[in-house]
PDB file of N, CA and C in Angstrom:
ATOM      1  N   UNK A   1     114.658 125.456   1.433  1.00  0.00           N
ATOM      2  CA  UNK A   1     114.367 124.625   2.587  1.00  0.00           C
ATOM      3  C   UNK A   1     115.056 123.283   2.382  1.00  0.00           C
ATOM      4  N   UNK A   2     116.119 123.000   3.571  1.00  0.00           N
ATOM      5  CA  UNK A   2     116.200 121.510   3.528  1.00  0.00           C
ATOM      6  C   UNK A   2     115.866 120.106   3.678  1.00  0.00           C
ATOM      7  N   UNK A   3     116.080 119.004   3.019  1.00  0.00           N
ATOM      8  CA  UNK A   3     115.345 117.896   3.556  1.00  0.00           C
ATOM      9  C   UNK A   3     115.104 117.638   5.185  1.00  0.00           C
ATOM     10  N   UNK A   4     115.996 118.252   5.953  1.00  0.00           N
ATOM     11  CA  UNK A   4     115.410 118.093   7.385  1.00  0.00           C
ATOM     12  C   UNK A   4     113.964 118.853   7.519  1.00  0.00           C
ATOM     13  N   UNK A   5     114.292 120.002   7.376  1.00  0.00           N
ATOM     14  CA  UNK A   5     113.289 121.067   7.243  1.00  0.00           C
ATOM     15  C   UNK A   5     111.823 120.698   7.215  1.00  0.00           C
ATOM     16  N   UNK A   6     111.812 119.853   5.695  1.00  0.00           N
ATOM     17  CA  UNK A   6     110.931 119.430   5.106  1.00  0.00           C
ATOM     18  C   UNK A   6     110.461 117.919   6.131  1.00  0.00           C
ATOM     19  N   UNK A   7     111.214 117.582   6.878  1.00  0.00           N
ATOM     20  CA  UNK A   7     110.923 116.269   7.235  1.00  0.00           C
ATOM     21  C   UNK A   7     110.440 116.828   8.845  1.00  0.00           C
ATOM     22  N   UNK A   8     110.584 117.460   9.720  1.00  0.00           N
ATOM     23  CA  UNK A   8     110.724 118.294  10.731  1.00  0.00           C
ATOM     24  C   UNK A   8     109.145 119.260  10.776  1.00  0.00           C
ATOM     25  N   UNK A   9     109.014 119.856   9.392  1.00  0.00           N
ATOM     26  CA  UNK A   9     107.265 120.500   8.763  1.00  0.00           C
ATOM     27  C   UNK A   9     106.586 119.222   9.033  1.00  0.00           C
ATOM     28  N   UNK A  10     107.012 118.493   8.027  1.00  0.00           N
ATOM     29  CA  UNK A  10     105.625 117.306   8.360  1.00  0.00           C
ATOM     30  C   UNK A  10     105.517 117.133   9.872  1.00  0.00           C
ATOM     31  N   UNK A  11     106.310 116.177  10.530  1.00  0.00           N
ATOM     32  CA  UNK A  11     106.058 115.843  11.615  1.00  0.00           C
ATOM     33  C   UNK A  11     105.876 116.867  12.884  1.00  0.00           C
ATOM     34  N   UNK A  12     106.291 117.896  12.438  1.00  0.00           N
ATOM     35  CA  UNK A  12     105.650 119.182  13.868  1.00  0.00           C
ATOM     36  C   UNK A  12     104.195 120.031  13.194  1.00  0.00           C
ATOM     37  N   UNK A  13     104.049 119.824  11.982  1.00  0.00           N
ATOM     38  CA  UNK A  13     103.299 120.883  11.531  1.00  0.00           C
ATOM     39  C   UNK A  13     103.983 122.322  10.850  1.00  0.00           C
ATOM     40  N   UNK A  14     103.527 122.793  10.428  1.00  0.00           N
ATOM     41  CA  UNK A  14     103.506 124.090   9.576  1.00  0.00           C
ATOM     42  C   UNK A  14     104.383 125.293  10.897  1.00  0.00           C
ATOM     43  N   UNK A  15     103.398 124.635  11.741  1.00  0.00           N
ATOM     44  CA  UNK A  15     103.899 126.210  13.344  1.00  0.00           C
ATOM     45  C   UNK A  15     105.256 125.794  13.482  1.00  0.00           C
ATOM     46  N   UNK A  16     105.945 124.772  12.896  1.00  0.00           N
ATOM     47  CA  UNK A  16     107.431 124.881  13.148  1.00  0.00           C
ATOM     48  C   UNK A  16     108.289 125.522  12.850  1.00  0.00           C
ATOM     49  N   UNK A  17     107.957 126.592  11.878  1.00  0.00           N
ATOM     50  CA  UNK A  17     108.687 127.670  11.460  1.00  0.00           C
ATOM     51  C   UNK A  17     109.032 128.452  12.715  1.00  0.00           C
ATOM     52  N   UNK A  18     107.984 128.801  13.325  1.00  0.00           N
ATOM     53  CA  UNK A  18     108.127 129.971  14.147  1.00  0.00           C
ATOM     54  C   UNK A  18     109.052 129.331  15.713  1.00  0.00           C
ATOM     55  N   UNK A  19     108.923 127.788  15.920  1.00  0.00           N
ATOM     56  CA  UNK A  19     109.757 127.317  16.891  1.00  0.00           C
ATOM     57  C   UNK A  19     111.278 127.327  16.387  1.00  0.00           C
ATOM     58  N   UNK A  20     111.633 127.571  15.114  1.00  0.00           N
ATOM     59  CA  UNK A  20     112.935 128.128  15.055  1.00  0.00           C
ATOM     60  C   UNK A  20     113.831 129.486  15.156  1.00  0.00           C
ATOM     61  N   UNK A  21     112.876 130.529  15.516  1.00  0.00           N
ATOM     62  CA  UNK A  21     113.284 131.596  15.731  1.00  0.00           C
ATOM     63  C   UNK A  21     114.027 131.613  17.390  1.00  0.00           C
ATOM     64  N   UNK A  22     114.838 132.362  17.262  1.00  0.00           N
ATOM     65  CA  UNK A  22     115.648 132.230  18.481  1.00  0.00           C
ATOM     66  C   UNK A  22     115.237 132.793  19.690  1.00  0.00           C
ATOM     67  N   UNK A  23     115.312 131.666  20.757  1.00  0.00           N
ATOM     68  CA  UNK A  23     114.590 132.511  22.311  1.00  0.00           C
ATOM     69  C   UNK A  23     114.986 133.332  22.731  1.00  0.00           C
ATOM     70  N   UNK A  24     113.925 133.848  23.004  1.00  0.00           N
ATOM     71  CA  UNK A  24     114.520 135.304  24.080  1.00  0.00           C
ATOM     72  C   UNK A  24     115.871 134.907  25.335  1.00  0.00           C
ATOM     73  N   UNK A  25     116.595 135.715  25.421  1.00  0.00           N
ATOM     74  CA  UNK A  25     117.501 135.209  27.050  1.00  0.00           C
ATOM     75  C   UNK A  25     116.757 135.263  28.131  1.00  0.00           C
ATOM     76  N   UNK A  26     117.183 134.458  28.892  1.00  0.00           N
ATOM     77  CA  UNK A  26     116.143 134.837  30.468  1.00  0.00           C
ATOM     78  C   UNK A  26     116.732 134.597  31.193  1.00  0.00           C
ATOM     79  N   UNK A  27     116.285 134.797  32.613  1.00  0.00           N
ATOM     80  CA  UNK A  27     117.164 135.538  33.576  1.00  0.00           C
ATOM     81  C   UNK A  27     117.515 134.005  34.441  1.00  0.00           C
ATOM     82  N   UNK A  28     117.017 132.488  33.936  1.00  0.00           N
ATOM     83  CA  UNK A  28     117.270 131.574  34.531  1.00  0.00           C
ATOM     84  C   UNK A  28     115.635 131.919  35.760  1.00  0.00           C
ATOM     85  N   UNK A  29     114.720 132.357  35.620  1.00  0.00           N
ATOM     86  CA  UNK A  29     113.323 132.521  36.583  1.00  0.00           C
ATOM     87  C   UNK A  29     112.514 131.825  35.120  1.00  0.00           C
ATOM     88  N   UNK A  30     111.827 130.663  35.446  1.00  0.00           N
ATOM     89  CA  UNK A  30     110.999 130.126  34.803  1.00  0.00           C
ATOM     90  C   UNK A  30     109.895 131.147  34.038  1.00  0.00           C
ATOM     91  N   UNK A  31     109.403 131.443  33.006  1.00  0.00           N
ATOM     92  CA  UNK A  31     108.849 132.584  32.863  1.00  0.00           C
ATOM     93  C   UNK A  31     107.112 131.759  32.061  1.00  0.00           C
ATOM     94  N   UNK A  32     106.202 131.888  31.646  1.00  0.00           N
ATOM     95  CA  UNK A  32     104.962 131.415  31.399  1.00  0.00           C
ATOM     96  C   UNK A  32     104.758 131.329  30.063  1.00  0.00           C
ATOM     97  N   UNK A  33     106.079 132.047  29.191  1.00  0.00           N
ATOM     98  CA  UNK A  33     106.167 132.113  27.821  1.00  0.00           C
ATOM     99  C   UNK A  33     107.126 130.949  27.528  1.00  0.00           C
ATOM    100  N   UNK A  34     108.371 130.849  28.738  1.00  0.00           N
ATOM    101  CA  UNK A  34     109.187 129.486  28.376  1.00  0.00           C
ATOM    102  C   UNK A  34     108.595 128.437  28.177  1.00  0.00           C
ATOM    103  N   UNK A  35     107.286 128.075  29.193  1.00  0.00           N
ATOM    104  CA  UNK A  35     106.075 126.861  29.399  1.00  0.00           C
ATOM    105  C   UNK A  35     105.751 127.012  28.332  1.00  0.00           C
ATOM    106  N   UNK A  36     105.233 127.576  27.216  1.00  0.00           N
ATOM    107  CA  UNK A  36     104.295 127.386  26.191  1.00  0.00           C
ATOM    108  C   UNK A  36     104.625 126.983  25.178  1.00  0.00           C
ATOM    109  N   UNK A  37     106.074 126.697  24.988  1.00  0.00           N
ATOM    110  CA  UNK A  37     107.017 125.780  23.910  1.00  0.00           C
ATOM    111  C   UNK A  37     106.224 124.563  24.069  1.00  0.00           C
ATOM    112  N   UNK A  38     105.258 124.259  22.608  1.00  0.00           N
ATOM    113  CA  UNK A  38     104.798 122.706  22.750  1.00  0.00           C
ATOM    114  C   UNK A  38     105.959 121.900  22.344  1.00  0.00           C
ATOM    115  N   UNK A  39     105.860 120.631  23.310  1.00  0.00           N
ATOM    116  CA  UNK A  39     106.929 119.297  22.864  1.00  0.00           C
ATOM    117  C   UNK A  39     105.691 118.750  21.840  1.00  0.00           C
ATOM    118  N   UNK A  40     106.382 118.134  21.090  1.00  0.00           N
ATOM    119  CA  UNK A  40     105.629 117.505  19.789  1.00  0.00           C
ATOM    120  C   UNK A  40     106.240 115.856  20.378  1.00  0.00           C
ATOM    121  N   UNK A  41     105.125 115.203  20.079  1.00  0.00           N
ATOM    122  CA  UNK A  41     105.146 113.799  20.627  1.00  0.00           C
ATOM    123  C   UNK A  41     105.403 113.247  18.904  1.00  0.00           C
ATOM    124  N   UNK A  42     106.621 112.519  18.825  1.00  0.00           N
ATOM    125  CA  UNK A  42     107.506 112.306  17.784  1.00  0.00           C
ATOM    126  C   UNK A  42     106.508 110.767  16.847  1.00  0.00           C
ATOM    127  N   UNK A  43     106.888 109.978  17.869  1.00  0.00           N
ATOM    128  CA  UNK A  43     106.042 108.735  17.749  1.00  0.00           C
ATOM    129  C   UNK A  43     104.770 108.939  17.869  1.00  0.00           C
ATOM    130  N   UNK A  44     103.776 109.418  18.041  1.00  0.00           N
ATOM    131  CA  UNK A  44     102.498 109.447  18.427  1.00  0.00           C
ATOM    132  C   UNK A  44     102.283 110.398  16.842  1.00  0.00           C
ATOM    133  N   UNK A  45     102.829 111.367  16.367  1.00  0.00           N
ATOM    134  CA  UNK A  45     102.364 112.086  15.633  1.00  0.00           C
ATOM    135  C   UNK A  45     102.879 111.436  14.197  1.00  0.00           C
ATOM    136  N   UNK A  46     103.684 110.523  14.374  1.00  0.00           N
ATOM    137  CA  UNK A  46     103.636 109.263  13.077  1.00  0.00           C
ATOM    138  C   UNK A  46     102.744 108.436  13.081  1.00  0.00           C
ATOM    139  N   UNK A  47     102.437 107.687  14.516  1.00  0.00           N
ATOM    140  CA  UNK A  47     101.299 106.698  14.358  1.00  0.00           C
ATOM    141  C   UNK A  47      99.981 107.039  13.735  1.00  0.00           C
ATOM    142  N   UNK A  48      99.869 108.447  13.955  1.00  0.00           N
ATOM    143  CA  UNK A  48      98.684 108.513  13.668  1.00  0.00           C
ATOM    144  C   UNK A  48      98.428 108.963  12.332  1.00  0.00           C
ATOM    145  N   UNK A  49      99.658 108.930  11.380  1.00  0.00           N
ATOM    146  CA  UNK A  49      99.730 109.215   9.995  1.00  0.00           C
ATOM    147  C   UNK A  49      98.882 108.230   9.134  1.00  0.00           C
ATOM    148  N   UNK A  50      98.557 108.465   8.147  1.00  0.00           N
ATOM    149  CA  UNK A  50      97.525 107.436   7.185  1.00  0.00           C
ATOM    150  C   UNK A  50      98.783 106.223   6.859  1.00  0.00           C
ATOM    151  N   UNK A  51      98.946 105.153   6.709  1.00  0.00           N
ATOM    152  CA  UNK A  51     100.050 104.522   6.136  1.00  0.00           C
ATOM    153  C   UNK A  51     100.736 104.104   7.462  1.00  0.00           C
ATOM    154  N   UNK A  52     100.906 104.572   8.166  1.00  0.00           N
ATOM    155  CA  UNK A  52     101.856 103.810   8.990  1.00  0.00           C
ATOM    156  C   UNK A  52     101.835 102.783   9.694  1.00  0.00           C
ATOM    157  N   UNK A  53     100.708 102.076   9.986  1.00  0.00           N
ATOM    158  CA  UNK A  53     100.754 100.513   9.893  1.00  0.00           C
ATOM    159  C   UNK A  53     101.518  99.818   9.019  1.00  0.00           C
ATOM    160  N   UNK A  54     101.371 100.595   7.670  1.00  0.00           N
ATOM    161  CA  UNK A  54     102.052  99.354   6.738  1.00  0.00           C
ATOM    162  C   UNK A  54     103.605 100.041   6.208  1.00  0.00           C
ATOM    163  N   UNK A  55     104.273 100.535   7.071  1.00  0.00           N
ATOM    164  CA  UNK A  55     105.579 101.124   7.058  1.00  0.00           C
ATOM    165  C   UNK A  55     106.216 100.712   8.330  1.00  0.00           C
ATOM    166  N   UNK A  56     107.791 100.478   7.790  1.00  0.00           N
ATOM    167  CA  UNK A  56     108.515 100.202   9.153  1.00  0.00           C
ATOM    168  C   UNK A  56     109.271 101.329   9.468  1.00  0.00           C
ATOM    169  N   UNK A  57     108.410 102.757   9.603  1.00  0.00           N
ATOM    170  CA  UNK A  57     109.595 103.850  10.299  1.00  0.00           C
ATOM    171  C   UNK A  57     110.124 104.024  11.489  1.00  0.00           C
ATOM    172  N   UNK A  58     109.595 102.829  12.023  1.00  0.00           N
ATOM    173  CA  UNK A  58     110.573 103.059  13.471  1.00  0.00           C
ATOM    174  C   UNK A  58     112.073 102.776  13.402  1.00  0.00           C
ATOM    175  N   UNK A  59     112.425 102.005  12.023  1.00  0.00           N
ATOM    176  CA  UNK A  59     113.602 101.464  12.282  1.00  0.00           C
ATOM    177  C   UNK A  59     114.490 102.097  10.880  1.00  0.00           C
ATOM    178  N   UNK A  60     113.638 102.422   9.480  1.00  0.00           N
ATOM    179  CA  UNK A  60     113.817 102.091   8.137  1.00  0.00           C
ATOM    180  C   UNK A  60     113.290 103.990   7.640  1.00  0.00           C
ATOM    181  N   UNK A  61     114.494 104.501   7.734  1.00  0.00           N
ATOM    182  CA  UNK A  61     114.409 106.300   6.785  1.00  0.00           C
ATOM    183  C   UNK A  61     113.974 106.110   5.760  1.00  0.00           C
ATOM    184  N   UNK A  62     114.415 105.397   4.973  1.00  0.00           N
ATOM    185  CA  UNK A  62     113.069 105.127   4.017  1.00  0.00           C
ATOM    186  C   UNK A  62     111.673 105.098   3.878  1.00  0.00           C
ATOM    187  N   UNK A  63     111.198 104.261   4.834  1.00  0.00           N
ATOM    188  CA  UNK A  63     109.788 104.275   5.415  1.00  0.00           C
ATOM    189  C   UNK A  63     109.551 105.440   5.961  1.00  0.00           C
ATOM    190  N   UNK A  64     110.260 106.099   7.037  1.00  0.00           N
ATOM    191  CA  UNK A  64     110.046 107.136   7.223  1.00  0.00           C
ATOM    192  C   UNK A  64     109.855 108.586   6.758  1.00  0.00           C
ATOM    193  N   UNK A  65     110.548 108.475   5.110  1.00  0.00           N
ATOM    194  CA  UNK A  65     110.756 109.427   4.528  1.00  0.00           C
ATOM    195  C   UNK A  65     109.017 109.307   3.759  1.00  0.00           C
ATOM    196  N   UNK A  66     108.882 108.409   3.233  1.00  0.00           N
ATOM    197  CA  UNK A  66     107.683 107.777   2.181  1.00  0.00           C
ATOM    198  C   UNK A  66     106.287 108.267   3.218  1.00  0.00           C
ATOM    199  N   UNK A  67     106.042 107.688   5.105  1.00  0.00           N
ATOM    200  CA  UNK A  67     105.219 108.376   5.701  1.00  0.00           C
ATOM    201  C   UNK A  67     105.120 109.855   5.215  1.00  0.00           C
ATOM    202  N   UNK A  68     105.814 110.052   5.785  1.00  0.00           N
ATOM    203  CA  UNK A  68     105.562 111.903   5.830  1.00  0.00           C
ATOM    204  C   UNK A  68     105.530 112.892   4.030  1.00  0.00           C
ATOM    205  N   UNK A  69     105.824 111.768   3.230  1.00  0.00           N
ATOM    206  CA  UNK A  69     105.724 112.534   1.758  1.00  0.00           C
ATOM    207  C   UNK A  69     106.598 113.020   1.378  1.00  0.00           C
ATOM    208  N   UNK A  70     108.269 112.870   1.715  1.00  0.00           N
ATOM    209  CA  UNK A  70     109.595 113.184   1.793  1.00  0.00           C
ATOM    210  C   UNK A  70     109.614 111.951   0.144  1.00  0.00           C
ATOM    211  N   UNK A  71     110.404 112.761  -0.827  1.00  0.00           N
ATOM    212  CA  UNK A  71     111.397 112.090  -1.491  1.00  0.00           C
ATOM    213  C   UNK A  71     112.333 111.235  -0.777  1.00  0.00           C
ATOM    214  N   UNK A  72     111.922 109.780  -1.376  1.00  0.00           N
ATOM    215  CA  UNK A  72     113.428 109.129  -0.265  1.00  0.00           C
ATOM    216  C   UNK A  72     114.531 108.445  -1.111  1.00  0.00           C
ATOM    217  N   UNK A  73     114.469 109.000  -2.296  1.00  0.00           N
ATOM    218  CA  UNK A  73     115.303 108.806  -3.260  1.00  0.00           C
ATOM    219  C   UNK A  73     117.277 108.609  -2.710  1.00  0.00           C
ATOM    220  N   UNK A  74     117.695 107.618  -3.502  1.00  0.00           N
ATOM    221  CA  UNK A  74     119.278 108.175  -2.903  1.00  0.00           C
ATOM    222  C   UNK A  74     119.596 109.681  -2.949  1.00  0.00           C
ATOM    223  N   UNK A  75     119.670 110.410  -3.960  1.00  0.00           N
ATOM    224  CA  UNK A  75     120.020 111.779  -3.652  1.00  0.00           C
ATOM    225  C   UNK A  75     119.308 112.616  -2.298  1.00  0.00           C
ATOM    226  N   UNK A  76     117.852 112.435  -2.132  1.00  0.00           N
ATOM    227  CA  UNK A  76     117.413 112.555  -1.152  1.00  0.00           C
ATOM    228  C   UNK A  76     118.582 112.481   0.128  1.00  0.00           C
ATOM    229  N   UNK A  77     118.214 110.912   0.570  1.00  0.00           N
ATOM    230  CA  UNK A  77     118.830 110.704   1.575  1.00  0.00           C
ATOM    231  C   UNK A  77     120.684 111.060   1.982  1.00  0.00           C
ATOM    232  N   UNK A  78     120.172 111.525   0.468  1.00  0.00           N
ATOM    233  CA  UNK A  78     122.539 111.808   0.714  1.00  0.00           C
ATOM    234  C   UNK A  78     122.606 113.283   1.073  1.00  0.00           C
ATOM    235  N   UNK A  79     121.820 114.193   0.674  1.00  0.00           N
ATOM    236  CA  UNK A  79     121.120 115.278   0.663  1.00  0.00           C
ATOM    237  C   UNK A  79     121.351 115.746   2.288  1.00  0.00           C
ATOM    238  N   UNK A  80     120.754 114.635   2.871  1.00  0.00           N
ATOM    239  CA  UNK A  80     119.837 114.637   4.219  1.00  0.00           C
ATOM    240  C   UNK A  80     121.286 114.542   5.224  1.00  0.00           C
ATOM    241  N   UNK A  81     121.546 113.007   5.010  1.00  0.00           N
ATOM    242  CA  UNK A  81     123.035 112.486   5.392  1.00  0.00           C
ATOM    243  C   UNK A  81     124.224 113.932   5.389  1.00  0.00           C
ATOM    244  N   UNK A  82     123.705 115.006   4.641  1.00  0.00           N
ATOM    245  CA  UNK A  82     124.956 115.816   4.262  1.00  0.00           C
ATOM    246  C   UNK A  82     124.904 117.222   5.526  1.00  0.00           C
ATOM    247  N   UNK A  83     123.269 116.635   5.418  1.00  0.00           N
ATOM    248  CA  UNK A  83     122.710 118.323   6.217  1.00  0.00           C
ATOM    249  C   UNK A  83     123.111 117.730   7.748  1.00  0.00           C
ATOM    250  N   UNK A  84     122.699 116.535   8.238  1.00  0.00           N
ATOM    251  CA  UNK A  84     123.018 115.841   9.470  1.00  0.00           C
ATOM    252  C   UNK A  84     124.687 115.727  10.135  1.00  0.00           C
ATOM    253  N   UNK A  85     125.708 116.247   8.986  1.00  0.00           N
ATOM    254  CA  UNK A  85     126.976 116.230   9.149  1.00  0.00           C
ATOM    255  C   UNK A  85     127.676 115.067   8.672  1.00  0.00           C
ATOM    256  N   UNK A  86     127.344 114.133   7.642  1.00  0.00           N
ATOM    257  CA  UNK A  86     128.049 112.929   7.145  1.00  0.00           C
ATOM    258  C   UNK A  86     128.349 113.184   5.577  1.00  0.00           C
ATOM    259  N   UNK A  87     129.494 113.342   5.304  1.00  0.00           N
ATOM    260  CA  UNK A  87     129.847 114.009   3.842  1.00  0.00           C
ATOM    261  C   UNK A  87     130.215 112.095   3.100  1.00  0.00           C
ATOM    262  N   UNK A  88     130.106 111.337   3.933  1.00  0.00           N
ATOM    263  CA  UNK A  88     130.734 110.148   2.859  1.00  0.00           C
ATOM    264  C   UNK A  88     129.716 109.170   2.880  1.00  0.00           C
ATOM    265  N   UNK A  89     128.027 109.566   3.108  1.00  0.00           N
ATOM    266  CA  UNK A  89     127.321 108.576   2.809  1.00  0.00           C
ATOM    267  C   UNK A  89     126.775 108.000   1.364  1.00  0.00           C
ATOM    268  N   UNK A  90     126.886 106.604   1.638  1.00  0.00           N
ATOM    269  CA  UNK A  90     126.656 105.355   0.180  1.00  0.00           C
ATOM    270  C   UNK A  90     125.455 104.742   0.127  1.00  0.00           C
ATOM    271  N   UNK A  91     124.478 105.026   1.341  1.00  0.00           N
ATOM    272  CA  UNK A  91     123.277 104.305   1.329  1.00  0.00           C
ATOM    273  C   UNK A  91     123.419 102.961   1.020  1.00  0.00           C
ATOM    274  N   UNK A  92     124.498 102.252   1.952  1.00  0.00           N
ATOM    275  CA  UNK A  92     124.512 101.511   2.714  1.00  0.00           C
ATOM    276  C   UNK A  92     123.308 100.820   3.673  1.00  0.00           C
ATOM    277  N   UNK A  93     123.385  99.783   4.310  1.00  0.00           N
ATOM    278  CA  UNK A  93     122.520  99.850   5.175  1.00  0.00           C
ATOM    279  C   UNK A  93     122.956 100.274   6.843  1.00  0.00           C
ATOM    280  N   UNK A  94     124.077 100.248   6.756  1.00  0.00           N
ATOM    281  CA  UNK A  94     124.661 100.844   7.984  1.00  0.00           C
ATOM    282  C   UNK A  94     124.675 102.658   7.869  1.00  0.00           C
ATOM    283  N   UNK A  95     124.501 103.146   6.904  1.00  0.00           N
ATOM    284  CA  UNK A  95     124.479 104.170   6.738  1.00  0.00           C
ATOM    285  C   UNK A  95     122.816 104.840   6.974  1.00  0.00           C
ATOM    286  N   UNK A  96     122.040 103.458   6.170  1.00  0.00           N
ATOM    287  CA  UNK A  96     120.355 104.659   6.600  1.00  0.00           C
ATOM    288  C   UNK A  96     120.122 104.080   7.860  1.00  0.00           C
ATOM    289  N   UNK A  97     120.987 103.281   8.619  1.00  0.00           N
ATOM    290  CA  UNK A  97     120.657 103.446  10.054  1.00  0.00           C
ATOM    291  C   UNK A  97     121.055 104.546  10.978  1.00  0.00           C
ATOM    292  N   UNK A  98     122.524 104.767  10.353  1.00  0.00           N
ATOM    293  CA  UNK A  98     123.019 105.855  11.105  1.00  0.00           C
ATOM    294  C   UNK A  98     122.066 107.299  10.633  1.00  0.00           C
ATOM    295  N   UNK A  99     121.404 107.063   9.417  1.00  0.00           N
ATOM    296  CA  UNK A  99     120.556 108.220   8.958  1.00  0.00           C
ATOM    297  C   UNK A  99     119.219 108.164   9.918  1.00  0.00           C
ATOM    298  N   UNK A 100     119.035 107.340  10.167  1.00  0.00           N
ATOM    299  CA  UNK A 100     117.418 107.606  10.885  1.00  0.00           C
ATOM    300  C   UNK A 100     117.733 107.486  12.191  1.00  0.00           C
ATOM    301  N   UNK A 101     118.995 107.509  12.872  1.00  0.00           N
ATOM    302  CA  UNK A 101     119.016 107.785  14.496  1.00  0.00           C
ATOM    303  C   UNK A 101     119.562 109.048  14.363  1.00  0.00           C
ATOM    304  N   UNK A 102     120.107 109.556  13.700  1.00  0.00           N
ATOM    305  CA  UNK A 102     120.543 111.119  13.382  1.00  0.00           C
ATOM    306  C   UNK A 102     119.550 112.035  13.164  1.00  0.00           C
ATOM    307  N   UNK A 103     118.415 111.571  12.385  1.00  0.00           N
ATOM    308  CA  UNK A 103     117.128 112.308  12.217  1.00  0.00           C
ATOM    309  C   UNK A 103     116.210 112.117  13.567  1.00  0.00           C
ATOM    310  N   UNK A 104     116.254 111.229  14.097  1.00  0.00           N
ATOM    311  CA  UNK A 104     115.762 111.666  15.526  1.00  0.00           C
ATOM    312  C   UNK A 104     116.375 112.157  15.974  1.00  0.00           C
ATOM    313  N   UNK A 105     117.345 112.023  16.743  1.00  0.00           N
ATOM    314  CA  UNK A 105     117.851 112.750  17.618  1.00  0.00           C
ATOM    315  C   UNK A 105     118.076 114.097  17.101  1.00  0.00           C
ATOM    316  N   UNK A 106     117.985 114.610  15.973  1.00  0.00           N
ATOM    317  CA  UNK A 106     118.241 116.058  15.490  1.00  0.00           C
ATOM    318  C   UNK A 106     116.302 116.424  16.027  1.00  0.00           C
ATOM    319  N   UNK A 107     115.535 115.391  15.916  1.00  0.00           N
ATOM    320  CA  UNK A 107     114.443 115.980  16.288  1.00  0.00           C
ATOM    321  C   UNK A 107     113.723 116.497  17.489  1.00  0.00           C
ATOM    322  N   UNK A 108     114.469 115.530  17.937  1.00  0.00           N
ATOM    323  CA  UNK A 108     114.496 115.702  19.619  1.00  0.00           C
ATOM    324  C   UNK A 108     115.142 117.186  19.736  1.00  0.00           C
ATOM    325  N   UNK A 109     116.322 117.252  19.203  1.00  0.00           N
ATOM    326  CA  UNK A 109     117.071 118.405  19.712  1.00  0.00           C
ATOM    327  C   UNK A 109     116.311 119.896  19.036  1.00  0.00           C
ATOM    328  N   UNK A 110     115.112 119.662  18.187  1.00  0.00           N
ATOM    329  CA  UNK A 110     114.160 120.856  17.802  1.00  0.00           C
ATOM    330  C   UNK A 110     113.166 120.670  18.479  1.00  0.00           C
ATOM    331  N   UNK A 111     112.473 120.286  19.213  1.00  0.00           N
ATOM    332  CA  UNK A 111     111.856 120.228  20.161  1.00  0.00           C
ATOM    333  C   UNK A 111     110.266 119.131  20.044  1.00  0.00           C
ATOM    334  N   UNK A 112     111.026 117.676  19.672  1.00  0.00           N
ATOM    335  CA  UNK A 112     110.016 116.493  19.781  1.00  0.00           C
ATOM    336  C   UNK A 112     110.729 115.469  20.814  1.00  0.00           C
ATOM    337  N   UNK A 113     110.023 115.160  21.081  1.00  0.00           N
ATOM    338  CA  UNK A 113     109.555 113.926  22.286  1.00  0.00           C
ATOM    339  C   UNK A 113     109.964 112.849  21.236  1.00  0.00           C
ATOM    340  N   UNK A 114     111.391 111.935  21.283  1.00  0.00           N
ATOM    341  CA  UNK A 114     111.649 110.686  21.068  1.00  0.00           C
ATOM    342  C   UNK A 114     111.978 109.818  22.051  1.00  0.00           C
ATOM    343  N   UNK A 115     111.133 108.579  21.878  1.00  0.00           N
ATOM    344  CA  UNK A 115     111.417 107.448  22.368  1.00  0.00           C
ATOM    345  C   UNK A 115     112.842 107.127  22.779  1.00  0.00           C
ATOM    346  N   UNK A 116     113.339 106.642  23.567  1.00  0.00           N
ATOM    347  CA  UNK A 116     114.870 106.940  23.983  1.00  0.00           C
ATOM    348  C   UNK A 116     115.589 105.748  22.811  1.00  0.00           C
ATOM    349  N   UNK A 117     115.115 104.607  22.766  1.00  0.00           N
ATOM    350  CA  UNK A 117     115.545 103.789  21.693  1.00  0.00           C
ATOM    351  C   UNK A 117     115.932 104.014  20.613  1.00  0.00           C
ATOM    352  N   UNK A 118     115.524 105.607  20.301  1.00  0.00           N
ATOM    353  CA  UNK A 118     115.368 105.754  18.860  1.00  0.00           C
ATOM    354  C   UNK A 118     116.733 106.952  19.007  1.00  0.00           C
ATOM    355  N   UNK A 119     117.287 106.638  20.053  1.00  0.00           N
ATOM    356  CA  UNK A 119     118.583 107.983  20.471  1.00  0.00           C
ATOM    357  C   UNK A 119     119.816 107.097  20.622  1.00  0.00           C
ATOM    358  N   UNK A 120     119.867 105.721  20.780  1.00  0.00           N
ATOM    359  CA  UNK A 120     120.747 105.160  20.930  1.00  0.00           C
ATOM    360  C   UNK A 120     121.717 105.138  20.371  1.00  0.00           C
TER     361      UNK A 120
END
């Protein structure tokens, strides 16, 4: 399992395994099984983590990694940086920015609800 993986479990829960299995095709007719894909509310399901008052993960992968119980070690985050498609990250600070708008928006694109700010 990769550090997304692992970061993606925490914040959707355990049932996120099974939201990666691949959808059925459909015929483009809305069907009652398409509806039942829960959106996971991204921000709401951090706030309500133990610790996150006193973390800045809205802005800081670090913090964000440390919420959810993620190693946020450099190898970690280079790890992460590698799985997200960036082969030349230095953990920089321009770099764990570009790391924690990449980890949203990869989250969004598995099926959580981000704040649009956090897509910019």
């Amino acid at each position: 399992m990769g550090i997304f993986s692992s970061i993606k479990e925490a914040i959707f829960g355990k049932k996120a395994k099974a939201q990666d299995a691949p959808l059925p095709k459909t015929t483009g007719i809305p069907s009652k099984q398409d509806q039942t894909v829960p959106i996971i509310n991204v921000e709401n399901s951090l706030d309500s983590m133990p610790g996150a008052d006193r973390l800045n993960w809205r802005t800081s992968i670090v913090d964000l990694m440390k919420l959810i119980n993620v190693d946020s070690s450099y190898d970690n985050r280079k790890a992460l940086a590698q799985e997200l498609g960036r082969d030349d990250y230095s953990g920089s600070a321009e770099d764990n920015i570009w790391l924690h708008r990449r980890t949203m928006q990869e989250l969004s694109a598995n099926g959580g609800r981000v704040p649009a700010e956090f897509l910019d």
